[in-house]
Protein backbone atom coordinates (compact mmCIF):
# COMPACT_ATOMS: atom_id res chain seq x y z
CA UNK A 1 -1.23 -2.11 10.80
CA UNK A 2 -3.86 -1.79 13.34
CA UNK A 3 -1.61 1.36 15.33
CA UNK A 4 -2.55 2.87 11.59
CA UNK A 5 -6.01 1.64 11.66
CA UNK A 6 -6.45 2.98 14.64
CA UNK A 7 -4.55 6.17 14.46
CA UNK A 8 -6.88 7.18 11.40
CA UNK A 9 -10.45 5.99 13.34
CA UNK A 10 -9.19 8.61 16.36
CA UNK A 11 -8.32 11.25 13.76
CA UNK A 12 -11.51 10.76 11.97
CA UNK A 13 -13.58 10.79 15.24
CA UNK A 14 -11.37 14.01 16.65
CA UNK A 15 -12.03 15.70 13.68
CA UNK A 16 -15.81 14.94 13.62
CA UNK A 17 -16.08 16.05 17.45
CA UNK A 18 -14.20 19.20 16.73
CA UNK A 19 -16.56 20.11 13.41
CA UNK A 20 -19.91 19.87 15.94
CA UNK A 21 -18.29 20.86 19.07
CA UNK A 22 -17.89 24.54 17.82
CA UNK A 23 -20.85 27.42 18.54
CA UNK A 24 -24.15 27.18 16.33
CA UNK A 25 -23.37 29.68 13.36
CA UNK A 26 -26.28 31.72 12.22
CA UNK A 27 -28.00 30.95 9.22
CA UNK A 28 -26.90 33.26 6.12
CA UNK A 29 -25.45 32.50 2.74
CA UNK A 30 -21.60 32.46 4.06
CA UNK A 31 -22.38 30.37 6.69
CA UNK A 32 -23.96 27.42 4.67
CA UNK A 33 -20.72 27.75 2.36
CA UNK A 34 -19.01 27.05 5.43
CA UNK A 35 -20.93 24.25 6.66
CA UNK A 36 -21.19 22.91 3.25
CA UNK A 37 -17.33 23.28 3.09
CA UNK A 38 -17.03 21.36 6.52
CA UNK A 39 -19.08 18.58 5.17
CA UNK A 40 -17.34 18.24 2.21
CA UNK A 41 -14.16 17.77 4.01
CA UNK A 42 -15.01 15.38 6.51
CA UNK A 43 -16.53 13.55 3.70
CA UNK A 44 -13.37 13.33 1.75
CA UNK A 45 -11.50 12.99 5.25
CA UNK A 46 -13.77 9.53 5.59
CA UNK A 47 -13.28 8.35 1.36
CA UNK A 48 -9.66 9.03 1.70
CA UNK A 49 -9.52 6.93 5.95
CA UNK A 50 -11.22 4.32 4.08
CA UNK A 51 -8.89 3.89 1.08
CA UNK A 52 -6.04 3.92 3.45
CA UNK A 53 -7.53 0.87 5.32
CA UNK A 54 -8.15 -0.88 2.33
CA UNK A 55 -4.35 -0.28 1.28
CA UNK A 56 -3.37 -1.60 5.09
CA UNK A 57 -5.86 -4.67 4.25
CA UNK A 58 -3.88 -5.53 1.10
CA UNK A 59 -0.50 -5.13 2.52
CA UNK A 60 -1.31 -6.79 5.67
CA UNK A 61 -2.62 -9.96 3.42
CA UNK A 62 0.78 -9.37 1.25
CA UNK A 63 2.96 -9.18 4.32
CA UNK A 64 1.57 -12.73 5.42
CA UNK A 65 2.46 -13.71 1.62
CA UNK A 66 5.80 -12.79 1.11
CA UNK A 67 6.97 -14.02 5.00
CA UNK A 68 5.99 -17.60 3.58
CA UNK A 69 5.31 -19.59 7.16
CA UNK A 70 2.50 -20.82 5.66
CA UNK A 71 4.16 -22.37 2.84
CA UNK A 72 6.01 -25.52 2.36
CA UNK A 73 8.49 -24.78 -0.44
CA UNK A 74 11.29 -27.79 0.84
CA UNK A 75 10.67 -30.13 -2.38
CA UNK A 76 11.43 -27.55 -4.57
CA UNK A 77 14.90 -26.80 -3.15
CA UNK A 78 18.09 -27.87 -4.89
CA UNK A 79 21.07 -30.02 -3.81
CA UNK A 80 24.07 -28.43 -4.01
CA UNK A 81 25.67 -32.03 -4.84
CA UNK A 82 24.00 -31.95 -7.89
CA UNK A 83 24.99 -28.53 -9.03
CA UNK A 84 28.74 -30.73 -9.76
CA UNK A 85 27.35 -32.52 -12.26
CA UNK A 86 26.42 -30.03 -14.42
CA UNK A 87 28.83 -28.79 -16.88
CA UNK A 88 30.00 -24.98 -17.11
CA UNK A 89 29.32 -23.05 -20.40
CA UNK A 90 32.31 -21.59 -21.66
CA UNK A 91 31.58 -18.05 -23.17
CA UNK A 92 31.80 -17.69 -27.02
CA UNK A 93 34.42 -14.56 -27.26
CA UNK A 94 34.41 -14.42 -31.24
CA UNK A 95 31.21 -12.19 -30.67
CA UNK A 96 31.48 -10.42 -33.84
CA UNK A 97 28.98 -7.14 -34.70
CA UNK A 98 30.86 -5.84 -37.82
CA UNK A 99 27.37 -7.25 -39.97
CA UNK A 100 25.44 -4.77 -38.32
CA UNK A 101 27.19 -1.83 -39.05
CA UNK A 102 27.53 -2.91 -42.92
């Protein structure tokens, strides 16, 4: 989880370097749709880094849940001694449907 974590902060930082490393672009009306268009995808880049460490957050917390070392589950396990005593069901094979058809 935190090779992911971290793999997303250096993509997110490489990608914000690489937006304001690049030459000053002179001011017109297709350059601001540029810039704006820049901004808007780093700022979805950074909503959609953030949701993904949120998702790592939950699954890292689930992961802990569902590996159980921090549960003690031995009084609810069964005997297999007592498994003897109880007595087998024999199936019913006169299963009959013919009433639903009628």
């Amino acid at each position: 989880m935190l090779k992911i974590i971290l793999f997303f902060s250096l993509l997110s930082f490489l990608v914000a370097n690489d937006t304001n490393s690049t030459k000053p672009i002179k001011k017109d009306s297709n350059t601001t749709k540029k810039t704006d268009s820049n901004l808007s995808k780093n700022k979805l880049l950074q909503k959609h880094l953030e949701e993904q460490m949120k998702k790592e957050a939950k699954y890292a917390k689930e992961k802990t849940f569902y590996k159980g070392k921090d549960y003690n589950l031995t009084e609810h396990q069964v005997d297999p001694n007592s498994l003897k005593k109880i007595q087998p069901i024999e199936p019913d094979y006169d299963f009959d449907m013919d009433h639903v058809y009628d």
